[in-house]
Protein backbone atom coordinates (compact mmCIF):
# COMPACT_ATOMS: atom_id res chain seq x y z
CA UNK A 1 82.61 45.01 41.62
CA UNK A 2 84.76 47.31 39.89
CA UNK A 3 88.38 45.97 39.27
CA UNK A 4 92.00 47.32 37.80
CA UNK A 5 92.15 46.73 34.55
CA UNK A 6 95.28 44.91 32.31
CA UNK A 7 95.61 47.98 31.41
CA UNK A 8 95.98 50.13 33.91
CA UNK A 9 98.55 47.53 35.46
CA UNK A 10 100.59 47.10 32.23
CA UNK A 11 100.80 51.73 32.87
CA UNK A 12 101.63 51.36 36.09
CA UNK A 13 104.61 48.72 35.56
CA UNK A 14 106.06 50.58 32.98
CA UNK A 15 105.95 53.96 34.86
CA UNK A 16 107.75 52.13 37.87
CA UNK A 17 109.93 50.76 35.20
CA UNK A 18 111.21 53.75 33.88
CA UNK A 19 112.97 54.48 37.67
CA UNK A 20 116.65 52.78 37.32
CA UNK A 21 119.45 53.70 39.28
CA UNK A 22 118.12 56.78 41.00
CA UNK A 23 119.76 58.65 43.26
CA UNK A 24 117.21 60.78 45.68
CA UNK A 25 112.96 59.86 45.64
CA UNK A 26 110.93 60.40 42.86
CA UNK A 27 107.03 60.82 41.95
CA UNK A 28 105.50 58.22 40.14
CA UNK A 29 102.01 59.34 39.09
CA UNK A 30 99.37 56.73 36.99
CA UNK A 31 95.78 58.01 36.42
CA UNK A 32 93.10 55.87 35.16
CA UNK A 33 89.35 56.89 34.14
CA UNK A 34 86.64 54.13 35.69
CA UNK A 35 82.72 53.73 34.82
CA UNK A 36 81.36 54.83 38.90
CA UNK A 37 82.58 55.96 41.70
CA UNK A 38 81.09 56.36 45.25
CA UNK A 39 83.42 58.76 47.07
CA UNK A 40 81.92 58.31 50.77
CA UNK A 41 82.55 54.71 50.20
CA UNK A 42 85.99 55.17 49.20
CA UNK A 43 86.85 57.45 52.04
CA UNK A 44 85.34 55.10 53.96
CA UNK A 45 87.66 52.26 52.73
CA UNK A 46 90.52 54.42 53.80
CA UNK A 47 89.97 53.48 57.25
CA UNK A 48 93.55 52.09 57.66
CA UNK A 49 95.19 55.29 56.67
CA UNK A 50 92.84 57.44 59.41
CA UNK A 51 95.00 60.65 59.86
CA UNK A 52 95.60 60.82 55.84
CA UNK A 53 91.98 61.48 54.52
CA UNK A 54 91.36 64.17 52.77
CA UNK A 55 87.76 64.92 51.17
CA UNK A 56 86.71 68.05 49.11
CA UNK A 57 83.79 68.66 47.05
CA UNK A 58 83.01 72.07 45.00
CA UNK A 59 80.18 74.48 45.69
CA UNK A 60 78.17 72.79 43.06
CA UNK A 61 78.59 69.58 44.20
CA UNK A 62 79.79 68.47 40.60
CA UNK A 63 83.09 68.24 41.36
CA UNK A 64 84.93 65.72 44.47
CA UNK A 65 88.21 64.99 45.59
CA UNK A 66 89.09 62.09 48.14
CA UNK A 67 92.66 61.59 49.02
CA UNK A 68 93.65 58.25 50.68
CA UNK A 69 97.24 58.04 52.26
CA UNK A 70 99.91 60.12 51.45
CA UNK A 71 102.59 59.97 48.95
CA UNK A 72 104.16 62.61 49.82
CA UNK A 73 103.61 65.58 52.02
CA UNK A 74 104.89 69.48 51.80
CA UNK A 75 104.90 71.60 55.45
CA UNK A 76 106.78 75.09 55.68
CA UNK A 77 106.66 77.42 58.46
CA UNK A 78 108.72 80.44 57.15
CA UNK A 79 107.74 81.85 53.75
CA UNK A 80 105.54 78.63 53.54
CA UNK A 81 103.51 79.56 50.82
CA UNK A 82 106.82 80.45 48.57
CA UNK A 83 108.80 77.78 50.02
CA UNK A 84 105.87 75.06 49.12
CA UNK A 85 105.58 76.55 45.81
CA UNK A 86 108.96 75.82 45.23
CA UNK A 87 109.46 72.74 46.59
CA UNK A 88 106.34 71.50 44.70
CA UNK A 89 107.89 72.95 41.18
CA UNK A 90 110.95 71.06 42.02
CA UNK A 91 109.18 67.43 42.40
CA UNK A 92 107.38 68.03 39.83
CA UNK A 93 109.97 68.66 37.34
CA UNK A 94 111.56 65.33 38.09
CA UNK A 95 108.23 63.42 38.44
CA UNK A 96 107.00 60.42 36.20
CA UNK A 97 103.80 61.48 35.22
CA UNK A 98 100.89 58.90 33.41
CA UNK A 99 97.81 61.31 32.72
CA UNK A 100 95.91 60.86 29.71
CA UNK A 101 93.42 63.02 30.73
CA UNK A 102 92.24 66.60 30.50
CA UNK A 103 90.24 66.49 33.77
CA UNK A 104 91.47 69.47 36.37
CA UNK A 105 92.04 67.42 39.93
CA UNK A 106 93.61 64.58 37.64
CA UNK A 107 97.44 63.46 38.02
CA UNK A 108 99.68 64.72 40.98
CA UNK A 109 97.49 66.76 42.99
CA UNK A 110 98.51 68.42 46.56
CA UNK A 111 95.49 69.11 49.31
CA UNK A 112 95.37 70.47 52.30
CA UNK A 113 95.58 73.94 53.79
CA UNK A 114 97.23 76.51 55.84
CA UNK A 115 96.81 78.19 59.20
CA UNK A 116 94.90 81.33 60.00
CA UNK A 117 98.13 82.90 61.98
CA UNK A 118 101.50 81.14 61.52
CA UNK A 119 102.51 83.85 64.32
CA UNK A 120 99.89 82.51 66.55
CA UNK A 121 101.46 79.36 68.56
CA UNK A 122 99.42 78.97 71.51
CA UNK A 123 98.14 75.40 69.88
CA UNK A 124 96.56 73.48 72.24
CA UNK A 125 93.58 71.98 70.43
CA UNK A 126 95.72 72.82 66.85
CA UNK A 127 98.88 70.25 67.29
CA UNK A 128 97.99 68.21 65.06
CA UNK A 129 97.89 70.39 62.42
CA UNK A 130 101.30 72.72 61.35
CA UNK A 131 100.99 76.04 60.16
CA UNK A 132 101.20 74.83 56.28
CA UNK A 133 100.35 70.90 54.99
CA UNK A 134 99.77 69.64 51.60
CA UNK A 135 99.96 66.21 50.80
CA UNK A 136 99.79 64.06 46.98
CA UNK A 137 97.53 61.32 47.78
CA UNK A 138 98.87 58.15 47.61
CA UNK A 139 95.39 56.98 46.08
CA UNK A 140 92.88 59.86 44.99
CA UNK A 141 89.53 59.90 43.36
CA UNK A 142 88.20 62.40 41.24
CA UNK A 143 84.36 62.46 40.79
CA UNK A 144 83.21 65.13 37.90
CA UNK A 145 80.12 65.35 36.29
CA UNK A 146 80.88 63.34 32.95
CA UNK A 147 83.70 61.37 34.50
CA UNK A 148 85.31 59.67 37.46
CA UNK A 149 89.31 59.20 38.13
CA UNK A 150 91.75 56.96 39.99
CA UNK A 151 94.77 58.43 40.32
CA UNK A 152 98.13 56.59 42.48
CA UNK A 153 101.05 58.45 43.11
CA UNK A 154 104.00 56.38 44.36
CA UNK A 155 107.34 57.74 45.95
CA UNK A 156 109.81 55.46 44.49
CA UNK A 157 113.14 55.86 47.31
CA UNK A 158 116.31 54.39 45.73
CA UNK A 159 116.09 51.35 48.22
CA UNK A 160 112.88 50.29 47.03
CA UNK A 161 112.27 46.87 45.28
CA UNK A 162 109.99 47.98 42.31
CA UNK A 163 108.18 44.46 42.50
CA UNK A 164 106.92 44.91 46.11
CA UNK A 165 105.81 48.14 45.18
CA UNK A 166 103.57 46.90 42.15
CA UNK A 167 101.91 44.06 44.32
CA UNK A 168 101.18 46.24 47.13
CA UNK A 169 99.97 49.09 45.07
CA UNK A 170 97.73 46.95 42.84
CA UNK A 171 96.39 44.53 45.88
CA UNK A 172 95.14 48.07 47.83
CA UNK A 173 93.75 50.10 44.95
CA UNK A 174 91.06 47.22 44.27
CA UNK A 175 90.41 46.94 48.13
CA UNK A 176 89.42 50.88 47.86
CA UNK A 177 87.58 50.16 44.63
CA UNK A 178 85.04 47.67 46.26
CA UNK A 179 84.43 50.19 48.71
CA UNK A 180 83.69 50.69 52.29
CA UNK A 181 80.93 49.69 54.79
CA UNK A 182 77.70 51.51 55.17
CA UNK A 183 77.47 54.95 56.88
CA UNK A 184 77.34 54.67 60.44
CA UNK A 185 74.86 56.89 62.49
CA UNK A 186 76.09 59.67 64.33
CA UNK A 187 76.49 59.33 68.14
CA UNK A 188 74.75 61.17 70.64
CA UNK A 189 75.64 64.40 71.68
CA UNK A 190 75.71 64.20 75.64
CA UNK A 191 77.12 68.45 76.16
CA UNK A 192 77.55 71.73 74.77
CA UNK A 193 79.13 74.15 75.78
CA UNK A 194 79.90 77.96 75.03
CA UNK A 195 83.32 78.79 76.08
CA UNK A 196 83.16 82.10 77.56
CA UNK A 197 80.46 83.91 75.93
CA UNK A 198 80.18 86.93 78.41
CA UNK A 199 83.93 87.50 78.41
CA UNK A 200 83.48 87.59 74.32
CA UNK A 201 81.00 89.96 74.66
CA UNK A 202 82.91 92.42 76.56
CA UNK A 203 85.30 92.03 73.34
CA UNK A 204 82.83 92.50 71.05
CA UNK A 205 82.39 96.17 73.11
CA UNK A 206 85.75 96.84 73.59
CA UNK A 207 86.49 96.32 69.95
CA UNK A 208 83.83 98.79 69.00
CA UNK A 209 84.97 101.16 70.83
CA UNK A 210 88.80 100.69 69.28
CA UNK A 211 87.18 101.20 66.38
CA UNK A 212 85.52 104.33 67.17
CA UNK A 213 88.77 105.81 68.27
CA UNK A 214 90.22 105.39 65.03
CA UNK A 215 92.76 102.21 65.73
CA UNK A 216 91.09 100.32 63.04
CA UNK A 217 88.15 100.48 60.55
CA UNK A 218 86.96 96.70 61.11
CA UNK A 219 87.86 93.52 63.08
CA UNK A 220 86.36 89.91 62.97
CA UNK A 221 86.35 88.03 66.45
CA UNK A 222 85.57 84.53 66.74
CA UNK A 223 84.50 82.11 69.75
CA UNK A 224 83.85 78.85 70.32
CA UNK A 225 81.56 75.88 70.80
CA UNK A 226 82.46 72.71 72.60
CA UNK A 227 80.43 69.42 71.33
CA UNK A 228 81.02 66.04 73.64
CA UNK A 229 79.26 63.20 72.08
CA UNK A 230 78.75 59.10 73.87
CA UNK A 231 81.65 57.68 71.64
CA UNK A 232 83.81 58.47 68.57
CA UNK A 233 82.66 60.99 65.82
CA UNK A 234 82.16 59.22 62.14
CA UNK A 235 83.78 61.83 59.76
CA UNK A 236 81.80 60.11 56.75
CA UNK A 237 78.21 60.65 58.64
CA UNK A 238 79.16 64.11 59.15
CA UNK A 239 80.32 64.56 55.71
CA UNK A 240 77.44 62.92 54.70
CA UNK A 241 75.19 65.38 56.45
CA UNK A 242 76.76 68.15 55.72
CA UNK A 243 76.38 67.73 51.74
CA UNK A 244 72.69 66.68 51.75
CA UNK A 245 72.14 69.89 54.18
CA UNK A 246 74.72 72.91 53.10
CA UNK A 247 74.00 72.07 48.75
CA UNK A 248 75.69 75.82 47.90
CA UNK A 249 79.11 74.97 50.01
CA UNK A 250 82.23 73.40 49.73
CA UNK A 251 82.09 70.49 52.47
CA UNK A 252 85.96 69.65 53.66
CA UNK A 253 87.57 67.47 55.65
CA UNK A 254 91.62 67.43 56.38
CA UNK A 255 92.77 65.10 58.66
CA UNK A 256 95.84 64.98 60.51
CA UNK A 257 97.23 62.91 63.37
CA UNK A 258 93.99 61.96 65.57
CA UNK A 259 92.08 65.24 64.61
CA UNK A 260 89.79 66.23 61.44
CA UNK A 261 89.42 69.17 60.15
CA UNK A 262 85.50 69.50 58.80
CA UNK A 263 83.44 71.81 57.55
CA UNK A 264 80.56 72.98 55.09
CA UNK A 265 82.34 77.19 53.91
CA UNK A 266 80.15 79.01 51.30
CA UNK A 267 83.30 80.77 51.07
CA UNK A 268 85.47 80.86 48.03
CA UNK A 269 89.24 82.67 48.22
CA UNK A 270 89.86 81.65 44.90
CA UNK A 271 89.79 79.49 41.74
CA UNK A 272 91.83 79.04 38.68
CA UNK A 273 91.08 76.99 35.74
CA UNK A 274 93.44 77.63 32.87
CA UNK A 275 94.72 80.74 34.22
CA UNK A 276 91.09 81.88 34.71
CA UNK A 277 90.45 82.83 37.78
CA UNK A 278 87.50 83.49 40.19
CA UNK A 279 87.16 84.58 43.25
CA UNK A 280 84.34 85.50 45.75
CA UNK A 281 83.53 88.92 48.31
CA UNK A 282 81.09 87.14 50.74
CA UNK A 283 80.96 89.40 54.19
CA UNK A 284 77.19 90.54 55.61
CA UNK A 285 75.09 88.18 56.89
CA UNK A 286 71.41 88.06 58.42
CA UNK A 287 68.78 85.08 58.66
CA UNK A 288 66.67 83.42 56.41
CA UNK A 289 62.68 84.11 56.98
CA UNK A 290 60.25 81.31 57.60
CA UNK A 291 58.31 82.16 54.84
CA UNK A 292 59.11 83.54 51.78
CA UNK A 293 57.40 86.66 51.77
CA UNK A 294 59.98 87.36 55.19
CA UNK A 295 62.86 85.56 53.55
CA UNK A 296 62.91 88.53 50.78
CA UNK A 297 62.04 91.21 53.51
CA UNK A 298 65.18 90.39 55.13
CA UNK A 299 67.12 90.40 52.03
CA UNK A 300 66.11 93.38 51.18
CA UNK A 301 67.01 95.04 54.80
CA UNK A 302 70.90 93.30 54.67
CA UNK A 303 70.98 94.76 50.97
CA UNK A 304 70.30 98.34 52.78
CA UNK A 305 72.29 97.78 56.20
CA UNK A 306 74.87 100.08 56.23
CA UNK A 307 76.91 98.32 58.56
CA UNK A 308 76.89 94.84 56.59
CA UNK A 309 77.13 97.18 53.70
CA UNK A 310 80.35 98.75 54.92
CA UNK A 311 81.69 95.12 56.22
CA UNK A 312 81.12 93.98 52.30
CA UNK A 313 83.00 96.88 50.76
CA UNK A 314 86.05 96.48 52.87
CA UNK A 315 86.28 93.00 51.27
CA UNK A 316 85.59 94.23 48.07
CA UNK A 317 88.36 96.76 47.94
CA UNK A 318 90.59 94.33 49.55
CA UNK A 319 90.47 91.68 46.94
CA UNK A 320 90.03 94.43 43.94
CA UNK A 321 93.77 95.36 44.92
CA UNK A 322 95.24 92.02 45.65
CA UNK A 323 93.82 90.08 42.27
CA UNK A 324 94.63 93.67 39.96
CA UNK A 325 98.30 92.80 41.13
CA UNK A 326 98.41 89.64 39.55
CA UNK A 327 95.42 89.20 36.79
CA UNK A 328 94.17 91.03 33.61
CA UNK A 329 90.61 91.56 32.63
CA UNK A 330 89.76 92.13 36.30
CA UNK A 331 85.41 91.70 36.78
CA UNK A 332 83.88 93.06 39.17
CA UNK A 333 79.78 94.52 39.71
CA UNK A 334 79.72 97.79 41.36
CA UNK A 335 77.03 96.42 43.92
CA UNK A 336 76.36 93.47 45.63
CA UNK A 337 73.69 90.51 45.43
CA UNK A 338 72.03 88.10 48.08
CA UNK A 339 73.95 84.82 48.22
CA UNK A 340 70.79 82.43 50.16
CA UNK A 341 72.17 79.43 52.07
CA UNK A 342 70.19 76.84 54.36
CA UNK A 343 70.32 79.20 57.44
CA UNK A 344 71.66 82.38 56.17
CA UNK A 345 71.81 84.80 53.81
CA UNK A 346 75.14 87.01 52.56
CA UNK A 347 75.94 90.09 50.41
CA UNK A 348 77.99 88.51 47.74
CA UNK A 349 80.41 90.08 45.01
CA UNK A 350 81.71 87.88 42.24
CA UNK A 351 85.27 89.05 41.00
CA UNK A 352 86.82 87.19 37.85
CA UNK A 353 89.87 87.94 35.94
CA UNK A 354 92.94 86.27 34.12
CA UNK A 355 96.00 85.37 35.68
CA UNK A 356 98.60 86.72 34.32
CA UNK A 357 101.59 84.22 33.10
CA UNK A 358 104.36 83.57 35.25
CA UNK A 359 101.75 83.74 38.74
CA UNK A 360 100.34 80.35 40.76
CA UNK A 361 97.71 79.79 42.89
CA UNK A 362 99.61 79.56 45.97
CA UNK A 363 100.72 83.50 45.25
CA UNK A 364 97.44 84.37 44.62
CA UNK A 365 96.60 82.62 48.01
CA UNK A 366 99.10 84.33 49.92
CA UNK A 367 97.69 87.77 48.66
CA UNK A 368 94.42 87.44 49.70
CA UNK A 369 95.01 86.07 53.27
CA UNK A 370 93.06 87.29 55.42
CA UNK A 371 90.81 88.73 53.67
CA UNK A 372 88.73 91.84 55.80
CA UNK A 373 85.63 89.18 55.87
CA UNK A 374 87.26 86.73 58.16
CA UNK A 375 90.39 89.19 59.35
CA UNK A 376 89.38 93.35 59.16
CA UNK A 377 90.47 96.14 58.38
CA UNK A 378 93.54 97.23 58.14
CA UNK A 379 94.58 93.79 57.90
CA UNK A 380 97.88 94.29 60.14
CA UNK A 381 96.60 96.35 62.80
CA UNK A 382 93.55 93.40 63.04
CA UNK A 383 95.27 90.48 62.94
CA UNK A 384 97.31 91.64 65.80
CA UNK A 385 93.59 92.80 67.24
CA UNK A 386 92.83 88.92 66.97
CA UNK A 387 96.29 87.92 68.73
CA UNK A 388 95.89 90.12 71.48
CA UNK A 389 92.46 89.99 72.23
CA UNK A 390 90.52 86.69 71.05
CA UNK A 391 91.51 83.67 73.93
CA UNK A 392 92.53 81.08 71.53
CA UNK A 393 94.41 80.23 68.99
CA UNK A 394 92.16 79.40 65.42
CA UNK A 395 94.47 76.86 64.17
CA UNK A 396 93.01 76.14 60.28
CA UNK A 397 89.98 77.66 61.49
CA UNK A 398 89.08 81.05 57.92
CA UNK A 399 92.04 79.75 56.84
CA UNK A 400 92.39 78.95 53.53
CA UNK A 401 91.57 75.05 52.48
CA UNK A 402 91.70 73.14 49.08
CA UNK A 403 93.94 71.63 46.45
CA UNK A 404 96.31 72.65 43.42
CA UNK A 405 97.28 70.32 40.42
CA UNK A 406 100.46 69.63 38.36
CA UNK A 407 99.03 72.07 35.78
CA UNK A 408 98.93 74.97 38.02
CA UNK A 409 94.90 74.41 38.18
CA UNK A 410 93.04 74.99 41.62
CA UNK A 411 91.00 75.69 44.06
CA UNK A 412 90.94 77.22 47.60
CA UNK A 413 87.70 78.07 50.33
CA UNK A 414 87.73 80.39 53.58
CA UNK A 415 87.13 77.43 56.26
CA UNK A 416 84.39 79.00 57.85
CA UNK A 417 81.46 76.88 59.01
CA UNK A 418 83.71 74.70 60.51
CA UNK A 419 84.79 72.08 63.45
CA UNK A 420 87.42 70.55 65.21
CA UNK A 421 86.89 67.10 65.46
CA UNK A 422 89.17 64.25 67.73
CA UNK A 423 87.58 61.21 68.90
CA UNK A 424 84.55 62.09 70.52
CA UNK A 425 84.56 66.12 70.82
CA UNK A 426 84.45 68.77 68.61
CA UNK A 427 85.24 72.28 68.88
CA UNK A 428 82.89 74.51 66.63
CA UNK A 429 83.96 77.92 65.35
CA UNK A 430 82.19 80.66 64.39
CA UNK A 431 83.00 84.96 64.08
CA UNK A 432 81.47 87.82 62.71
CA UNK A 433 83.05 91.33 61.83
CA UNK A 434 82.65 94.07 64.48
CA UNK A 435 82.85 97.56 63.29
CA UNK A 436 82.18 100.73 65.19
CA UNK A 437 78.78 100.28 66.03
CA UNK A 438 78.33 96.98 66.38
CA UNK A 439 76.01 95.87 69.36
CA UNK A 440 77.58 92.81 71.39
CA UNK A 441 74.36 90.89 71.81
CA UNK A 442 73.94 91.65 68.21
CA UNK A 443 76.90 89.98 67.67
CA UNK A 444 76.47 87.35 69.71
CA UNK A 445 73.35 86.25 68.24
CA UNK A 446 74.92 86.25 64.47
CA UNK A 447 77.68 83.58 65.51
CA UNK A 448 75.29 81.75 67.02
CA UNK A 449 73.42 81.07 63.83
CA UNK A 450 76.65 80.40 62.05
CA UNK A 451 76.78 77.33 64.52
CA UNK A 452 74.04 75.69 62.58
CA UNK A 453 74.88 74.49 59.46
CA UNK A 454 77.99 72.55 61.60
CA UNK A 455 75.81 71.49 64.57
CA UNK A 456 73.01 70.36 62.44
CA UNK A 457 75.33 67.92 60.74
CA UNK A 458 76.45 66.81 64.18
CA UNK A 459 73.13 66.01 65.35
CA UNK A 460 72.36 68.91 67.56
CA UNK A 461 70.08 71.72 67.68
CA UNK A 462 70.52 75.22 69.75
């Protein structure tokens, strides 16, 4: 059993200390490095807080964030990405901050995400989740791969009695230390169902033949996949599953209210680690062979598509302009690569660069949402495409997910790949990008393989 140490409490008491006689809330923020750390177990042990769980784990599955609780949480509908930047400066600036460490993901550290649309209100599955929500864990855990963190961030109110606060804090962080129960087994699914696949094929041809009249070079259209199971959904199973199965993704989960946000996105918008930053051009997609002698055939035919070709380059040229606006030493390969997952295979463009001083990661964000691979091209003229034409609303659905730190470090994913999940349904997503002569049944088939990695996890097969 792993337990606080004297230390760690003495920190903690003397960073609540320090808060006399104040006037509006303030951050309290105590981070402390321990020897292991199992974070299923400690979502897990978050039970009590269900509806504030977050979990996020990198592409390389070296690097895992589990939020438990919130401390405090950040929601903007106009401006939101400005308006959270700003309000996140603000409580930081006035924040009592205990962080020894170097560690990115350490300290105060907001998660969450954003939706696809903030002009798009026709929530019905979505109202759980606002158009913007990051929250500061009120216990986190950072897993790296030399070192695991426990971070607690406290909002101290000017009413509070600093000696409750200590007991309460200290008596729940070792409950989350020992851990929770085993991983349940996933229930049973008991339906699917495609919601209106014939009426999204006659979008899929309509769309094409937009394009081909000039109103747009490129739009992405998305549909869905109902999931009904015999009782409640276990995120942690899922979460589970989807890490052993989806190794090259980023494997999220955002709760909110009675609904989870979940997914397994190869997808990277963008990272930045000491003002470097990275980001990813992943649009073109085709099936992995059964052998591997087919496997590279088919590579080599999406390498020489010119319609996944064309799909890629739009994203290229998108995020060329949007991270030359803000970053120096912009890299980027003239042509693209195979990027092999569990079921599919992408073109894929790495783009790197330095941010430029005086620039965050939310602004950065803001600039390449949508990008073409998950909205088209133009990106006004599709978006509205999407509004008008696709019969529901995508919520968080490629919408950007992920976390930022107190030192401006970060990192956000395209929530692709992805599900819906309250009680005991889930609604699966999954688009592709429709250009001018793009075949519906085509089209049709491609989403339905982007089902997978998610319906795998769930237990089902198509």
């Amino acid at each position: 059993m792993i337990k606080t140490t004297t230390h760690y409490n003495e920190r903690l008491y003397k960073a609540l200390s320090q808060i006399h006689h104040i006037e509006t809330p303030q951050l309290i923020s105590v981070t402390e490095q321990m020897a292991t750390a199992n974070p299923f177990r400690f979502y897990q042990a978050g039970k009590a807080y269900q509806g504030e769980r977050v979990y996020w784990t990198s592409t390389d599955q070296v690097f895992t964030l589990v939020g438990i609780g919130s401390a405090y949480t950040l929601e903007a509908e106009e401006d939101r990405f400005n308006t959270i930047q700003q309000a996140w400066k603000a409580l930081m600036e006035e924040a009592v901050i205990d962080n020894p460490y170097e560690s990115s993901g350490t300290g105060p550290v907001a998660l969450g995400g954003f939706s696809f649309d903030p002009h798009d209100h026709s929530r019905t599955a979505w109202e759980d989740f606002p158009d913007s929500k990051v929250s500061i864990p009120m216990f986190l855990l950072t897993k790296t791969e030399s070192a695991n963190y426990i971070t607690v961030n406290i909002m101290v109110h000017p009413e509070d009695d600093i000696e409750d606060i200590y007991q309460f804090v200290t008596q729940a962080y070792q409950e989350f230390l020992e851990g929770g129960t085993s991983i349940d087994e996933m229930p049973s699914i008991i339906g699917k169902e495609e919601i209106q696949p014939l009426e999204w094929k006659d979008i899929v041809k309509q769309a094409a033949h937009d394009i081909q009249s000039g109103y747009m070079s490129k739009v992405v259209l998305a549909r869905e996949l109902e999931v009904n199971f015999d009782r409640d959904v276990n995120i942690v199973s899922v979460l589970d599953a989807l890490q052993r199965e989806q190794q090259q993704s980023y494997v999220f989960a955002v709760e909110s209210g009675d609904s989870c946000f979940i997914g397994a996105t190869p997808e990277r918008l963008v990272k930045v680690d000491n003002r470097e930053l990275h980001s990813a051009c992943l649009a073109g997609t085709i099936a992995r062979g059964d052998t591997v002698e087919e496997d590279q055939a088919l590579g080599e035919e999406l390498l020489h598509d010119n319609k996944n070709l064309q799909e890629h380059d739009f994203v290229v040229q998108m995020i060329r302009e949007a991270v030359e606006s803000c970053c120096d030493q912009v890299q980027i390969p003239s042509e693209p690569v195979i990027y092999p997952l569990r079921n599919l295979q992408h073109l894929y463009t790495p783009v790197k660069a330095k941010l430029r001083v005086g620039y965050t990661i939310l602004e950065v964000v803001e600039k390449l949402h949508p990008t073409p691979a998950l909205n088209g091209y133009p990106r006004q003229e599709a978006l509205s495409y999407i509004r008008e034409h696709e019969p529901f609303d995508r919520g968080w659905y490629a919408s950007p997910v992920g976390w930022f730190d107190y030192k401006d470090n970060g990192e956000f994913a395209v929530a692709i790949r992805s599900g819906l999940v309250k009680k005991n349904k889930t609604v699966l997503y999954s688009g592709c990008g429709i250009v001018e002569d793009s075949m519906p049944e085509a089209e049709y088939e491609e989403t339905a393989i982007k089902f997978l990695p998610m319906l795998n996890a769930l237990g089902g097969r198509t």
